[in-house]
C-alpha atoms as a PDB file:
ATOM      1  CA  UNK A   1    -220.668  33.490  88.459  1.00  0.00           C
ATOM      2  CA  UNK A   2    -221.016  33.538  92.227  1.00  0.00           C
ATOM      3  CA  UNK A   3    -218.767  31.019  94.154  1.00  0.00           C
ATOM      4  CA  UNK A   4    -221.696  30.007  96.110  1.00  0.00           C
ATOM      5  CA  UNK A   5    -223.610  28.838  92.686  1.00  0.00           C
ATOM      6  CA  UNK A   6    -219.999  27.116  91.660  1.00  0.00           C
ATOM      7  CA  UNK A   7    -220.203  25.414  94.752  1.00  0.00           C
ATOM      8  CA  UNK A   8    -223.486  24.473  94.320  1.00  0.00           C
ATOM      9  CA  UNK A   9    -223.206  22.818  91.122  1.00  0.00           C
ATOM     10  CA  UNK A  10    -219.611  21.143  91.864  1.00  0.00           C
ATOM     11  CA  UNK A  11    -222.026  20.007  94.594  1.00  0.00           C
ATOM     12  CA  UNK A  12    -224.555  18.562  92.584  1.00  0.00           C
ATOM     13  CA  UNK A  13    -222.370  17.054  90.165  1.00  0.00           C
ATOM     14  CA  UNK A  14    -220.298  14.954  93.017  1.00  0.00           C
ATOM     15  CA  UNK A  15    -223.747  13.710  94.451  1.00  0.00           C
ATOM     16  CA  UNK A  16    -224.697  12.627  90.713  1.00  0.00           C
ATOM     17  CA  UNK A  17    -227.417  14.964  90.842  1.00  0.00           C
ATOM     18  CA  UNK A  18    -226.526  16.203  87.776  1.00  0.00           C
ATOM     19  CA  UNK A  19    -224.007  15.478  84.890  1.00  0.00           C
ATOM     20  CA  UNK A  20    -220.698  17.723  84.199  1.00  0.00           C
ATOM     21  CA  UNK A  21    -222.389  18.240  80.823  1.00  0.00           C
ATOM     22  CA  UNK A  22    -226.022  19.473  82.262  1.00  0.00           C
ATOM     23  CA  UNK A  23    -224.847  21.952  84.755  1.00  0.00           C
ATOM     24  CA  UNK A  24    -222.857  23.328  82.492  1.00  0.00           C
ATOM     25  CA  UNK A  25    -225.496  23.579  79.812  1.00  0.00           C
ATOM     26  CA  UNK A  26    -227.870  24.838  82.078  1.00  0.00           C
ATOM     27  CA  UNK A  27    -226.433  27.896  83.500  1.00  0.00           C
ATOM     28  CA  UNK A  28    -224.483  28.544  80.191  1.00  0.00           C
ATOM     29  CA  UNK A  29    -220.611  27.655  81.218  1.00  0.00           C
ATOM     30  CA  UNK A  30    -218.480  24.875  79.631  1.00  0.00           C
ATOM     31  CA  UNK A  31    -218.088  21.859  80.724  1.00  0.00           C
ATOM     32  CA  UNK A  32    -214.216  22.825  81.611  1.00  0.00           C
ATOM     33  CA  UNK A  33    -214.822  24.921  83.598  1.00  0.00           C
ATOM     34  CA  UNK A  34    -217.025  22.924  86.072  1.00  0.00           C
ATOM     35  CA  UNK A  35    -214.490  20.080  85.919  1.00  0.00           C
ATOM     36  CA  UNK A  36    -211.551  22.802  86.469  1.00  0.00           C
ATOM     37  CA  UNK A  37    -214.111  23.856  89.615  1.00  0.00           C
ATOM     38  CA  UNK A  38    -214.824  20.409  90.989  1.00  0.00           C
ATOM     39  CA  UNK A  39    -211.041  19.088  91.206  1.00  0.00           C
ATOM     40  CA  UNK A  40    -209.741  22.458  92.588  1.00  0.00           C
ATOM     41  CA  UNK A  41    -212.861  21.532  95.256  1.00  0.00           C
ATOM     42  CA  UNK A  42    -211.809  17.696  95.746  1.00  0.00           C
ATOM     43  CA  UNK A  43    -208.177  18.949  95.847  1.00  0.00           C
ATOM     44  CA  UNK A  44    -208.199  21.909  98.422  1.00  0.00           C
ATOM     45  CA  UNK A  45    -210.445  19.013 100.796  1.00  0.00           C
ATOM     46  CA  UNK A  46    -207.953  16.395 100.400  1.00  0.00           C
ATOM     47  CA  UNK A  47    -205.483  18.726 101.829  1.00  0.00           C
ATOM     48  CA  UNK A  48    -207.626  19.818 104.357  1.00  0.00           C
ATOM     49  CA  UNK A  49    -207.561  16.087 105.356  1.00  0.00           C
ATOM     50  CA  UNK A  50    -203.969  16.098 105.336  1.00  0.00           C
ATOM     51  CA  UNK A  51    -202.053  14.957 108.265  1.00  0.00           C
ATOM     52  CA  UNK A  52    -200.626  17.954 110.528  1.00  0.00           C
ATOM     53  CA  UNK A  53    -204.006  20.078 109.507  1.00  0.00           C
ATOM     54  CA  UNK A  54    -205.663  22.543 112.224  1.00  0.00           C
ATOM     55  CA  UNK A  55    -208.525  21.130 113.771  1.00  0.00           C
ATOM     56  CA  UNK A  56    -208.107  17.249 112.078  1.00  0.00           C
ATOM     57  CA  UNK A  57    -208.280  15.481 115.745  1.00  0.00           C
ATOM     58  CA  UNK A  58    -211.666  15.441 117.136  1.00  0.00           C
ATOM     59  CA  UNK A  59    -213.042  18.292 115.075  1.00  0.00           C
ATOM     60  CA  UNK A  60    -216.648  18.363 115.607  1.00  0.00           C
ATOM     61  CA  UNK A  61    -217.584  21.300 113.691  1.00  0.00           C
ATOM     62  CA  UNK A  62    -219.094  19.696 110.376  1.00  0.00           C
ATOM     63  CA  UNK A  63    -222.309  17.964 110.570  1.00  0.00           C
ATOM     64  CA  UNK A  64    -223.675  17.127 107.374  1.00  0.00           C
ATOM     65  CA  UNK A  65    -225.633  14.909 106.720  1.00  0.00           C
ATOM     66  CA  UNK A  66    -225.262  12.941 109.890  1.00  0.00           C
ATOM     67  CA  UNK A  67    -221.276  13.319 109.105  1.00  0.00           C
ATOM     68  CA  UNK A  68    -219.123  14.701 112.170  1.00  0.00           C
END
């Protein structure tokens, strides 16, 4: 499966657009594998939040959703 469709439902399941169990059901994965997807997602941005990270102070870049 493409990484941008793994995004996209890692995406959909964090804004409770859809369950763990329905995206995977729908495009035919387990339900493993998009939790294995979403925490590797959550965990990669909390270090990316880390203190000491490139670009943390003032970083301007991001502007979703009204965030940045």
């Amino acid at each position: 499966m493409p990484v941008e469709t793994r995004l996209q439902l890692v995406l959909a399941v964090l804004a409770h657009e859809m369950t763990v169990a329905e995206a995977a059901r729908r495009h035919g994965v387990s339900a493993e594998s998009i939790n294995r997807w979403r925490n590797r997602f959550v965990d990669v941005g909390k270090a990316a939040m880390e203190d000491g990270m490139p670009g943390k102070a003032g970083s301007q870049s991001v502007n979703a959703k009204g965030m940045g």
